[in-house]
Protein backbone atom coordinates (compact mmCIF):
# COMPACT_ATOMS: atom_id res chain seq x y z
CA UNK A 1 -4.31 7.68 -17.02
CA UNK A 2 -1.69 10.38 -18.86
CA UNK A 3 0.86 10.15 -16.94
CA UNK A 4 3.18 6.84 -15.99
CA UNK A 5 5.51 5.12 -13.57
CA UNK A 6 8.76 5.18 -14.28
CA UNK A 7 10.48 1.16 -14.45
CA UNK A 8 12.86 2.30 -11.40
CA UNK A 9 9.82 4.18 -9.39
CA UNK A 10 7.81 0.45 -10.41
CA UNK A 11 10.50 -1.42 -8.72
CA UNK A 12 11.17 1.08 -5.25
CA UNK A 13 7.31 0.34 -5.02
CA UNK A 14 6.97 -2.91 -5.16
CA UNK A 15 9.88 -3.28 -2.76
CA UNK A 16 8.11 -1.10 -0.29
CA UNK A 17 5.03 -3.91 -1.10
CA UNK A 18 7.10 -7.05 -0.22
CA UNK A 19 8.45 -5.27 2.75
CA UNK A 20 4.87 -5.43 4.48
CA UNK A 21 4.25 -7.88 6.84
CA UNK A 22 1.06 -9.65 5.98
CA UNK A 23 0.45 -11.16 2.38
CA UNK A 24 -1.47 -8.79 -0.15
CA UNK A 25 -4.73 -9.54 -2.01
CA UNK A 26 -3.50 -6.79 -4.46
CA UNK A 27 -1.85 -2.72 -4.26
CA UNK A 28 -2.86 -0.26 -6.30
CA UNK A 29 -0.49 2.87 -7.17
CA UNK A 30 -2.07 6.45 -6.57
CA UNK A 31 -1.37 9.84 -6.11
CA UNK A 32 0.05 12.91 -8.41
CA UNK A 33 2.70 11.26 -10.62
CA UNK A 34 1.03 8.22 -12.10
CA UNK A 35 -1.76 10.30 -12.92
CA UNK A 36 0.65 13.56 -15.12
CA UNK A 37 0.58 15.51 -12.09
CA UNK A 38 3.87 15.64 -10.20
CA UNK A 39 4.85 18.37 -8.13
CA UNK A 40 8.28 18.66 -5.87
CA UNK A 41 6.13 17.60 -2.71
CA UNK A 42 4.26 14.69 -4.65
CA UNK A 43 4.31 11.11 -3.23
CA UNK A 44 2.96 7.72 -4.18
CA UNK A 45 -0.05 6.77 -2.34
CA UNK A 46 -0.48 2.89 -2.44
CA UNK A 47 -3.53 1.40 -1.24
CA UNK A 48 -4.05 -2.75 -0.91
CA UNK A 49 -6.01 -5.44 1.19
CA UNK A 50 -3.88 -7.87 3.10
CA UNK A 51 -4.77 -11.10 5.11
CA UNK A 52 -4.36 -11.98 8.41
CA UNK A 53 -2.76 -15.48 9.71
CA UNK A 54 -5.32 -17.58 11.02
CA UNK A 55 -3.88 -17.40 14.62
CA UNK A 56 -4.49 -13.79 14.29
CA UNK A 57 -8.31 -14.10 13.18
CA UNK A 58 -9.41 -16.68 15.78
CA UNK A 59 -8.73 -15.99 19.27
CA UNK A 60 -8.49 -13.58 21.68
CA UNK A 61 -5.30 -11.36 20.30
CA UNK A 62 -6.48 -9.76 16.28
CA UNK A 63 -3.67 -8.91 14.23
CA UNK A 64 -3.10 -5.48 12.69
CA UNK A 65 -6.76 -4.33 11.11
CA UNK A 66 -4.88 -1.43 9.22
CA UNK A 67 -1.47 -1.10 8.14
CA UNK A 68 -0.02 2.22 7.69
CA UNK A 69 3.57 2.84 6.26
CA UNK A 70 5.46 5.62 4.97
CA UNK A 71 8.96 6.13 3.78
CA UNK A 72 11.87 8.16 1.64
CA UNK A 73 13.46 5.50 -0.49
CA UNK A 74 16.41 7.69 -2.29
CA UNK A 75 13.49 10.78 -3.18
CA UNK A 76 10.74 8.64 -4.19
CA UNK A 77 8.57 9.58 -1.22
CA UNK A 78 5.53 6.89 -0.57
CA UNK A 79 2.71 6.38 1.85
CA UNK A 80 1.02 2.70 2.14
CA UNK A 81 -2.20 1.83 3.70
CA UNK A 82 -3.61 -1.51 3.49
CA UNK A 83 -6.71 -3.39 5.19
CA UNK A 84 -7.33 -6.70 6.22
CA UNK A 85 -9.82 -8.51 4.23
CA UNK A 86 -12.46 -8.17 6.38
CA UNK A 87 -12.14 -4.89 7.26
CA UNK A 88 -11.75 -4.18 3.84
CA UNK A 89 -14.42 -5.66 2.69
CA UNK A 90 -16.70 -4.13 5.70
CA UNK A 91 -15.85 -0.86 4.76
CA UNK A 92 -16.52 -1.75 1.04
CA UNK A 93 -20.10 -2.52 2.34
């Protein structure tokens, strides 16, 4: 990787992270800037794997399979996706 996150980019993201609603197996960071490549329109793509509550696993009712989120926090634009495990791992199959 050439380019690099700055500390206060680092810190908007992982508050966009903690703001999810299901626990995360991990996040990674994407898109144009971390990589050297920022342009005006550039955002930070983050993509994870989350897990479900139990109650939403087993049972009639599922929770949310995919989790899509994106936001404008003070210019840093972002756009979060993140799959339950088993999705996740399904689709890694």
């Amino acid at each position: 990787m050439t380019g690099s996150v700055t500390a206060d980019a680092l810190e908007r993201l992982r508050r966009a992270v903690a703001r999810q609603p299901y626990p995360l197996v991990f996040a990674t960071v994407g898109g144009a800037p971390p990589y050297g490549f920022p342009s005006p329109d550039s955002d930070y793509d983050l993509r994870g794997c989350h897990v479900l509550p139990l109650r939403e696993v087993v049972g009639l009712g599922t929770g949310r399979e995919t989790v899509e989120a994106s936001a404008n926090d003070g210019g840093l634009e972002l756009d979060l996706v993140t799959h339950d495990a088993r999705e996740f791992f399904g689709l890694l199959l």
